[in-house]
Protein backbone atom coordinates (compact mmCIF):
# COMPACT_ATOMS: atom_id res chain seq x y z
CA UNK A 1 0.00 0.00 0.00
CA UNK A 2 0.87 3.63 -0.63
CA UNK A 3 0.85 6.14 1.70
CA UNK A 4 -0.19 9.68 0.77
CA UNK A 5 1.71 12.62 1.95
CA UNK A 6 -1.00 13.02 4.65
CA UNK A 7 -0.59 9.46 6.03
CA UNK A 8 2.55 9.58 6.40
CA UNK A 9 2.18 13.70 8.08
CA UNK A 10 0.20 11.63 10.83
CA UNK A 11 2.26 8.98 11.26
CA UNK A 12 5.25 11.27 11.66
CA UNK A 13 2.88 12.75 14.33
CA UNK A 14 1.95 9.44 16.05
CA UNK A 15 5.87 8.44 16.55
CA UNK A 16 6.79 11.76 18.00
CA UNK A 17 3.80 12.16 20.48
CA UNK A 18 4.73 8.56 21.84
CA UNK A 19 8.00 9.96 22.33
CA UNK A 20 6.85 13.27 24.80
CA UNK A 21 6.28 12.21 28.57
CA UNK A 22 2.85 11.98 29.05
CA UNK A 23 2.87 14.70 31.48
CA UNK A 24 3.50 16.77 28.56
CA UNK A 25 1.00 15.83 26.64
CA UNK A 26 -1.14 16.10 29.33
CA UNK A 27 -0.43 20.07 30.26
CA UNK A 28 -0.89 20.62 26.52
CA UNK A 29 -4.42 18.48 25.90
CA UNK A 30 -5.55 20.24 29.07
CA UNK A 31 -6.18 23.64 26.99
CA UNK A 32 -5.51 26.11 29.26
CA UNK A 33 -7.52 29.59 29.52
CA UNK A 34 -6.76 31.67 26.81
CA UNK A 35 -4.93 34.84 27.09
CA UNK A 36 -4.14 37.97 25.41
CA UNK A 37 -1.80 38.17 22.26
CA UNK A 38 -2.87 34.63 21.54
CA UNK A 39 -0.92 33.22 24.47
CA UNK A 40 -2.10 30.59 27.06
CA UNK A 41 -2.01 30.68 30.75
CA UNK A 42 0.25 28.23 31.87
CA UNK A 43 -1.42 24.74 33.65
CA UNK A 44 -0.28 24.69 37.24
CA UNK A 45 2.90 22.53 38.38
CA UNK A 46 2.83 20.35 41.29
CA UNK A 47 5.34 20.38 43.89
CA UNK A 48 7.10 17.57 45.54
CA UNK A 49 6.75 17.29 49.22
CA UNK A 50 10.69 16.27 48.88
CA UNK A 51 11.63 20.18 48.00
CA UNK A 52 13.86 22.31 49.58
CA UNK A 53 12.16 24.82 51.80
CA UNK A 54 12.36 28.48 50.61
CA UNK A 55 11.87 31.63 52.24
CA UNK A 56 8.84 32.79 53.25
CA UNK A 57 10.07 36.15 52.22
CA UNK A 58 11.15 34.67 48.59
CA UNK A 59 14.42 36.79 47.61
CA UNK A 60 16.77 36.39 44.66
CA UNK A 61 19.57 35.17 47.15
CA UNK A 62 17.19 32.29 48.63
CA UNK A 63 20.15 29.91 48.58
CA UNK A 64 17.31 27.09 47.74
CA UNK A 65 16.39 28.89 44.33
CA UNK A 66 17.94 27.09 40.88
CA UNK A 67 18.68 30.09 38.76
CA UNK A 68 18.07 29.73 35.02
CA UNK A 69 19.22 33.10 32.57
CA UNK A 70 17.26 33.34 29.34
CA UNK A 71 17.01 36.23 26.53
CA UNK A 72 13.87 37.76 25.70
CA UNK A 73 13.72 38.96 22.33
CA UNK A 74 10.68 39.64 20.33
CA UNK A 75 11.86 37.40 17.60
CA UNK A 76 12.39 34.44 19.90
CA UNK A 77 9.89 34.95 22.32
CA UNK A 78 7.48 32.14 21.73
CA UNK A 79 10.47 30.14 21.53
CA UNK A 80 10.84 31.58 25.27
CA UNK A 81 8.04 31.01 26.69
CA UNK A 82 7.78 27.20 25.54
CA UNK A 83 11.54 27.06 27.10
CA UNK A 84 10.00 27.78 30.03
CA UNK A 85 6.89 25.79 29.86
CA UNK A 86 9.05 22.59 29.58
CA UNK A 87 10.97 23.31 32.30
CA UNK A 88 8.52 23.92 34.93
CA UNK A 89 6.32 20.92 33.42
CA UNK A 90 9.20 18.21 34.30
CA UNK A 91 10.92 19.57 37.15
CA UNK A 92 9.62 18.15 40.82
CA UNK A 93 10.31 21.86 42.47
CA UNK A 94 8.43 24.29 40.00
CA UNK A 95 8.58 26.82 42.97
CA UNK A 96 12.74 26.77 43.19
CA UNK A 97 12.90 27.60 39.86
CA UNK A 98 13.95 31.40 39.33
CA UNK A 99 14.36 32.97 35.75
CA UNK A 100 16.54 35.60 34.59
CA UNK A 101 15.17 37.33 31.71
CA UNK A 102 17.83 39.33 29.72
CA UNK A 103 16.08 42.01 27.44
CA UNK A 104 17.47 44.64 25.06
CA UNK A 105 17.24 48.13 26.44
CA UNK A 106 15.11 49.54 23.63
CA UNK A 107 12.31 46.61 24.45
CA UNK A 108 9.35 47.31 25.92
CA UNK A 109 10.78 46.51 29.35
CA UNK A 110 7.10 47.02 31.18
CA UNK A 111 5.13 44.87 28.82
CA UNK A 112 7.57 42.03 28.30
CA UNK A 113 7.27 41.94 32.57
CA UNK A 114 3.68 42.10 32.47
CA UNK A 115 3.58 39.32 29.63
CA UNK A 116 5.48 36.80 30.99
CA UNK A 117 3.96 37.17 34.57
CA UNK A 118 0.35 36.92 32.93
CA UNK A 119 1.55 33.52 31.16
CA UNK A 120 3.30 32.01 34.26
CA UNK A 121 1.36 33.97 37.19
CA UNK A 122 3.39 31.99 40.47
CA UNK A 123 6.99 32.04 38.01
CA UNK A 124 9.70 33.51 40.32
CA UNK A 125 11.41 35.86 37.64
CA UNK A 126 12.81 39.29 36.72
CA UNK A 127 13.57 40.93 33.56
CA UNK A 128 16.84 42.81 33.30
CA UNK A 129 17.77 45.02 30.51
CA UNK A 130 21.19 45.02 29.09
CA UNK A 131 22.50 47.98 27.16
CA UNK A 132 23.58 46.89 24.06
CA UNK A 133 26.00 49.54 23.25
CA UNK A 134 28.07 47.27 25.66
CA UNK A 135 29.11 44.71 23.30
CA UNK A 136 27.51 46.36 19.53
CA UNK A 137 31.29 48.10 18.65
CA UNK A 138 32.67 44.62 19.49
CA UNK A 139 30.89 42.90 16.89
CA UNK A 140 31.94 42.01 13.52
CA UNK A 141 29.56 40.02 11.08
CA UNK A 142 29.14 36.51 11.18
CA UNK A 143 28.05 33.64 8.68
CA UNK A 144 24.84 34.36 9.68
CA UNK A 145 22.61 37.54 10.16
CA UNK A 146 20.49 36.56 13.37
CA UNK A 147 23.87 35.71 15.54
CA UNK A 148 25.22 39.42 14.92
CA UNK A 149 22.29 40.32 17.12
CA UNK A 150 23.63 41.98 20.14
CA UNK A 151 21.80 40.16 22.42
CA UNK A 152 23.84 36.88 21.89
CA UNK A 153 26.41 38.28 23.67
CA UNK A 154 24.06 38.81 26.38
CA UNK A 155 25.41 35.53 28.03
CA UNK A 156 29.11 36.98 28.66
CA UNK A 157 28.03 39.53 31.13
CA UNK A 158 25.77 37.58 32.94
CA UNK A 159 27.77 37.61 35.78
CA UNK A 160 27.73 41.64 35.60
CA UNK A 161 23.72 41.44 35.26
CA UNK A 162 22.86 39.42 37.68
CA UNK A 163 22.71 40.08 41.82
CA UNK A 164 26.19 39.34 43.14
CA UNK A 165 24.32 36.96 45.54
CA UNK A 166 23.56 34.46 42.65
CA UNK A 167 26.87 32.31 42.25
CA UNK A 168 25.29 29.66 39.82
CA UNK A 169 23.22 29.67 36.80
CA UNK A 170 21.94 27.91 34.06
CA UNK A 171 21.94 29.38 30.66
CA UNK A 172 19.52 28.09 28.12
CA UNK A 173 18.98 29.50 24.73
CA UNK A 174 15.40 30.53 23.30
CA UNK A 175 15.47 27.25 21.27
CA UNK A 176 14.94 24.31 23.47
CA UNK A 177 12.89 22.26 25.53
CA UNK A 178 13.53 20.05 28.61
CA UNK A 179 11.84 16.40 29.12
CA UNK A 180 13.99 15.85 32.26
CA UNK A 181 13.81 17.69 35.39
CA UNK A 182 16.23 20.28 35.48
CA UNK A 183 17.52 19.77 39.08
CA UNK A 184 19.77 16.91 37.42
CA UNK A 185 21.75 19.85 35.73
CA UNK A 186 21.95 21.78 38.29
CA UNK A 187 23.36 19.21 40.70
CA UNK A 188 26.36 18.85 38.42
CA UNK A 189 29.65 19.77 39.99
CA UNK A 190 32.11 21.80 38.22
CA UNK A 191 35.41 20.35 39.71
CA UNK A 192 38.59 22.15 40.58
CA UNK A 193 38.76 25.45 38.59
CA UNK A 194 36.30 24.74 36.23
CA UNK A 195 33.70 27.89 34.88
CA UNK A 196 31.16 26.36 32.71
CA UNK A 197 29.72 22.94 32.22
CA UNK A 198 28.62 21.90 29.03
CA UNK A 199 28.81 18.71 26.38
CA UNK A 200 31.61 18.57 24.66
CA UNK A 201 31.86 16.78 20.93
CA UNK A 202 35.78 16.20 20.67
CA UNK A 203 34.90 14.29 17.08
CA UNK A 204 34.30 17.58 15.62
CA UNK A 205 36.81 19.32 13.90
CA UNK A 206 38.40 21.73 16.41
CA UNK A 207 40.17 23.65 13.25
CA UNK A 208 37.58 24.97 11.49
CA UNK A 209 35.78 27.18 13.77
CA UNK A 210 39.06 29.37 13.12
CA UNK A 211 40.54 30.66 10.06
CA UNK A 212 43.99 30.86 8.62
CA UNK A 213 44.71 33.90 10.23
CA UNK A 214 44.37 32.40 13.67
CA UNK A 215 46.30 29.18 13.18
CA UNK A 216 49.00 30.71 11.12
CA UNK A 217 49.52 33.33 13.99
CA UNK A 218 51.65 30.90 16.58
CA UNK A 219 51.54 33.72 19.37
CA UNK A 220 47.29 33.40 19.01
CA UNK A 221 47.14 29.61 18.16
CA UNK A 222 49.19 29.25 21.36
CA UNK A 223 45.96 30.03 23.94
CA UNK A 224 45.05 26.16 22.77
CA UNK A 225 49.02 24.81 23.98
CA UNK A 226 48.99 22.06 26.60
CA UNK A 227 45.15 21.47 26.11
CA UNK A 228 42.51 19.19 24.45
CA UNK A 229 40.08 21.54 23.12
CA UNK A 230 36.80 20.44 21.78
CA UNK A 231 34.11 21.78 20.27
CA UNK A 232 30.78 22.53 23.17
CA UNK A 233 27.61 24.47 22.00
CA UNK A 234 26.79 27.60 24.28
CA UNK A 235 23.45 27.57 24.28
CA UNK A 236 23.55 25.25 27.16
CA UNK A 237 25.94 26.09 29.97
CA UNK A 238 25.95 25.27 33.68
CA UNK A 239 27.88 29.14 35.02
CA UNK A 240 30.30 29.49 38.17
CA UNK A 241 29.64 33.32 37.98
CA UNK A 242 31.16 33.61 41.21
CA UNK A 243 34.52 32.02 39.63
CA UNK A 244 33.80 33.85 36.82
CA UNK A 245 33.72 37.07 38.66
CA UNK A 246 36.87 36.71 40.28
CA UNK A 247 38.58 35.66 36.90
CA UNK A 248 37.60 38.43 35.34
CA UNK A 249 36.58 36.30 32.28
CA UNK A 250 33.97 39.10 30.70
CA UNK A 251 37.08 40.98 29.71
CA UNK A 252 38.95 38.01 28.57
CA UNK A 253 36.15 37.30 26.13
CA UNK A 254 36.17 40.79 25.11
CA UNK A 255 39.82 40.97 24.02
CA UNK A 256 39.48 38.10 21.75
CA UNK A 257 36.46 39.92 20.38
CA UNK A 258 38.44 43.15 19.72
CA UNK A 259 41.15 41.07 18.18
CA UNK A 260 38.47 39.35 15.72
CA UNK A 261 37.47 43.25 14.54
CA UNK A 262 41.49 43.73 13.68
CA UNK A 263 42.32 39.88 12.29
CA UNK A 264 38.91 38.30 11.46
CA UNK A 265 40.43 34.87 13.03
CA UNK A 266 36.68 33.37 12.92
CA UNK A 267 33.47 33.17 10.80
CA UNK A 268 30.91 32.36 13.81
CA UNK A 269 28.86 34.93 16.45
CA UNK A 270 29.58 34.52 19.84
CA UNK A 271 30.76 30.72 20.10
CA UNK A 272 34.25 31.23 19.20
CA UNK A 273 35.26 33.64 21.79
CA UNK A 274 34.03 31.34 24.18
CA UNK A 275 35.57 28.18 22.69
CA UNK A 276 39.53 30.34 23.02
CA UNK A 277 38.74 31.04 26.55
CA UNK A 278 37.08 27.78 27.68
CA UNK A 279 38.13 25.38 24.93
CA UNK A 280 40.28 22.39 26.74
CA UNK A 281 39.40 23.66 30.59
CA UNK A 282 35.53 22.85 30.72
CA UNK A 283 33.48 20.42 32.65
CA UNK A 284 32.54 18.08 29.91
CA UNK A 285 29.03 16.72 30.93
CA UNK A 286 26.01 13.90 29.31
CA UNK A 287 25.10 14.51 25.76
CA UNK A 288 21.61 13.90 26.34
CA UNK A 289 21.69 17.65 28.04
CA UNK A 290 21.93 19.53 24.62
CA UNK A 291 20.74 17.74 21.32
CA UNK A 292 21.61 20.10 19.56
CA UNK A 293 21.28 20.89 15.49
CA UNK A 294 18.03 20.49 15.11
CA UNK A 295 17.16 23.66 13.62
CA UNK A 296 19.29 22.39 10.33
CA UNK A 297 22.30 23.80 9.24
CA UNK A 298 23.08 27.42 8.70
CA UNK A 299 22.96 27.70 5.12
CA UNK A 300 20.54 25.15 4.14
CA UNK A 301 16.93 24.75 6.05
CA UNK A 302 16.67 21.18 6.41
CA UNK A 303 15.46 18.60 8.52
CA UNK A 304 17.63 16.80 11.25
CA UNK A 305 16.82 13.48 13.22
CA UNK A 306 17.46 13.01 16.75
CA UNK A 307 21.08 11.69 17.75
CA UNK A 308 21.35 8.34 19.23
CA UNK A 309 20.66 7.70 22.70
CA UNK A 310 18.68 9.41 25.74
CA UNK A 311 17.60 13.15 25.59
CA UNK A 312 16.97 15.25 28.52
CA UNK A 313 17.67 18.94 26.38
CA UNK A 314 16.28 19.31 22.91
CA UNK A 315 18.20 22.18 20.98
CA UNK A 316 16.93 24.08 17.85
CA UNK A 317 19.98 25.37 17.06
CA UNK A 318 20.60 26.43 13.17
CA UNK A 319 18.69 28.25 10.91
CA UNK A 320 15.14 26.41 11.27
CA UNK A 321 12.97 27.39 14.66
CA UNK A 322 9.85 24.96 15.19
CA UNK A 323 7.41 27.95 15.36
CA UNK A 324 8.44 28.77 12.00
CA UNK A 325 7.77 25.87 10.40
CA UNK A 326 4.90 24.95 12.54
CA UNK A 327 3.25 28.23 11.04
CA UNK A 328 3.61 27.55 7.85
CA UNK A 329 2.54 24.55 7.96
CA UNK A 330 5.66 22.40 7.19
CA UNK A 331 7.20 20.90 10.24
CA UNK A 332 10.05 18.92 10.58
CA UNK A 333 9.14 15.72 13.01
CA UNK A 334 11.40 16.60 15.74
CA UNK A 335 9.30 20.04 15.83
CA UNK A 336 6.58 18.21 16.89
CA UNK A 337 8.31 17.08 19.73
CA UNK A 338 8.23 20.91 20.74
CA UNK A 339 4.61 21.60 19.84
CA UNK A 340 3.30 20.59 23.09
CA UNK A 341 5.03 23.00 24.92
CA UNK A 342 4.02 25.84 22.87
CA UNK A 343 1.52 27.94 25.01
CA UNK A 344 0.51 30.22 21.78
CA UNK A 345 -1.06 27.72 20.33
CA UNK A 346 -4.89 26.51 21.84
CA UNK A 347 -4.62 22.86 20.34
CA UNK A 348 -2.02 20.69 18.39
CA UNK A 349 -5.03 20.10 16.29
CA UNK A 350 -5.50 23.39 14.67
CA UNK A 351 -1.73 23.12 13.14
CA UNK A 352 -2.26 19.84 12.16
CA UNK A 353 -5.55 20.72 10.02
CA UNK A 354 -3.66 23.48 8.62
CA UNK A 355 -1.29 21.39 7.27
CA UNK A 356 -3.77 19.05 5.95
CA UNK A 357 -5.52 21.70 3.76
CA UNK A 358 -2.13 22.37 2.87
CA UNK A 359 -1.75 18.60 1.16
């Protein structure tokens, strides 16, 4: 028998909704009350009776909080908000969660607070807005438009944004979704003098995310002497900003950058000034906590598969976002793996009959 483009649509759906937890599916069948802009209230999160015990005057410095840093950008935003739908859905301590919202300085500050606080009405959170002229005469262009945006860099000066109380975070980009609970990741040690913690893919080519001009210079090719550097995306890091604080590593990451405007030694964003600082010295932790590519690659919008093994982090990076393609009504699979964690949307159904009058 052959299968017509819309049997085969549906079974593509079948497979990748028996491979969410069913308490995802659950928080996104349950069709929470609608809300302005076309965005959803939130379901509520249960707590375990196992959690830590917070303040009853809930502060910033509650030593009990996990800290998670996020941009808000008007681009990304859904993206955002599923982010944080995913967490909260599959942690056990949705109270101890605390978000960091990094905004651009020309956003509207007010509304972006009022949005995200109508969505998620218990969320422990603040918005912070970073001045861009910080980092925008650092910048030189990149392979790709979207990572020029100033608010990539956003991530280096966490340590300068935040409250000086807050020694740990997690960064997560706009892109992904969790289906573990997100204490695991927090709970991972960063031994000795390590900063970050991250995956690292050491079968990658090292080499290429620098040019010529780099490895042909022996006095800057020498920052990678004595190490094994590999390759680790940033869009998922476990921070020591209190290490990073005393190592002064915001300006160490802004040299390299003002050496890239006078050598051009690299072709990508914000990745490669983290990869000369950190390459060979990070805590190298389980794939499963960034699957990352699954936007496609940067020139080319195509489909990618899931790697082998267990996920915890799924990772849109590349050129592709699932809200995108959702939208106009030609998903990749793994995007429907993020659908249920969209809150913009009232029903997986409504996308899936637009793509069927589509066919």
């Amino acid at each position: 028998m052959i299968l017509s483009k819309k049997h085969i649509f549906m079974l593509f759906v079948s497979i990748a909704l028996l491979l969410i937890p069913a308490s995802g599916i659950r928080g996104f069948l349950e069709k929470p009350k609608a809300n302005f802009d076309g965005y959803v209230e939130s379901p509520e999160y249960r707590n375990s009776e196992e959690c830590p015990i917070l303040e009853s005057d809930l502060s910033v410095c509650d030593p009990n909080l996990i800290h998670i840093a996020m941009t808000l950008d008007s681009h990304y935003f859904r993206g955002s908000i599923a982010a944080v739908h995913s967490v909260l859905k599959h942690t056990s301590c949705p109270e101890n969660i605390y978000f960091h919202f990094i905004t651009s300085k020309n956003s509207d500050f007010q509304q972006l607070t009022e949005t995200v606080k109508s969505i998620f009405p218990s969320l422990g959170f603040k918005v912070y807005s970073f001045d861009e002229l910080r980092v925008k005469n650092l910048i030189s262009y990149s392979i790709r438009q979207a990572l020029d945006n100033p608010l990539n860099y956003a991530r280096t000066y966490l340590a300068e944004i935040i409250e000086p109380c807050v020694e740990r975070v997690i960064y997560l980009d706009s892109d992904v979704i969790l289906v573990d609970d997100i204490q695991k990741l927090w709970s991972i040690s960063l031994t000795d003098s390590r900063i970050i913690g991250a995956p690292e893919y050491c079968h990658a080519n090292f080499r290429t995310y620098f040019n010529d001009n780099f490895w042909s210079d022996t006095k800057l090719s020498k920052v990678f002497q004595g190490k094994r550097p590999c390759y680790f995306n940033t869009g998922v890091m476990v921070m020591d900003l209190g290490k990073w604080r005393k190592g002064d590593y915001t300006k160490k990451i802004e040299n390299w950058m003002e050496i890239q405007k006078e050598k051009r030694i690299y072709e990508l964003g914000s990745l490669p000034p983290f990869m000369l600082v950190f390459g060979g010295e990070i805590e190298g932790i389980d794939h499963k906590w960034n699957q990352h590519g699954l936007g496609g690659d940067n020139l080319v919008n195509s489909c990618r598969t899931l790697h082998p093994g267990p996920v915890s982090l799924l990772h849109w990076s590349g050129k592709g976002k699932p809200w995108v393609r959702i939208d106009k009504g030609n998903p990749c699979p793994v995007d429907l793996l993020w659908a249920p964690y969209d809150l913009y949307r009232l029903s997986l159904h409504d996308s899936l009959d637009q793509h069927e009058r589509r066919l």
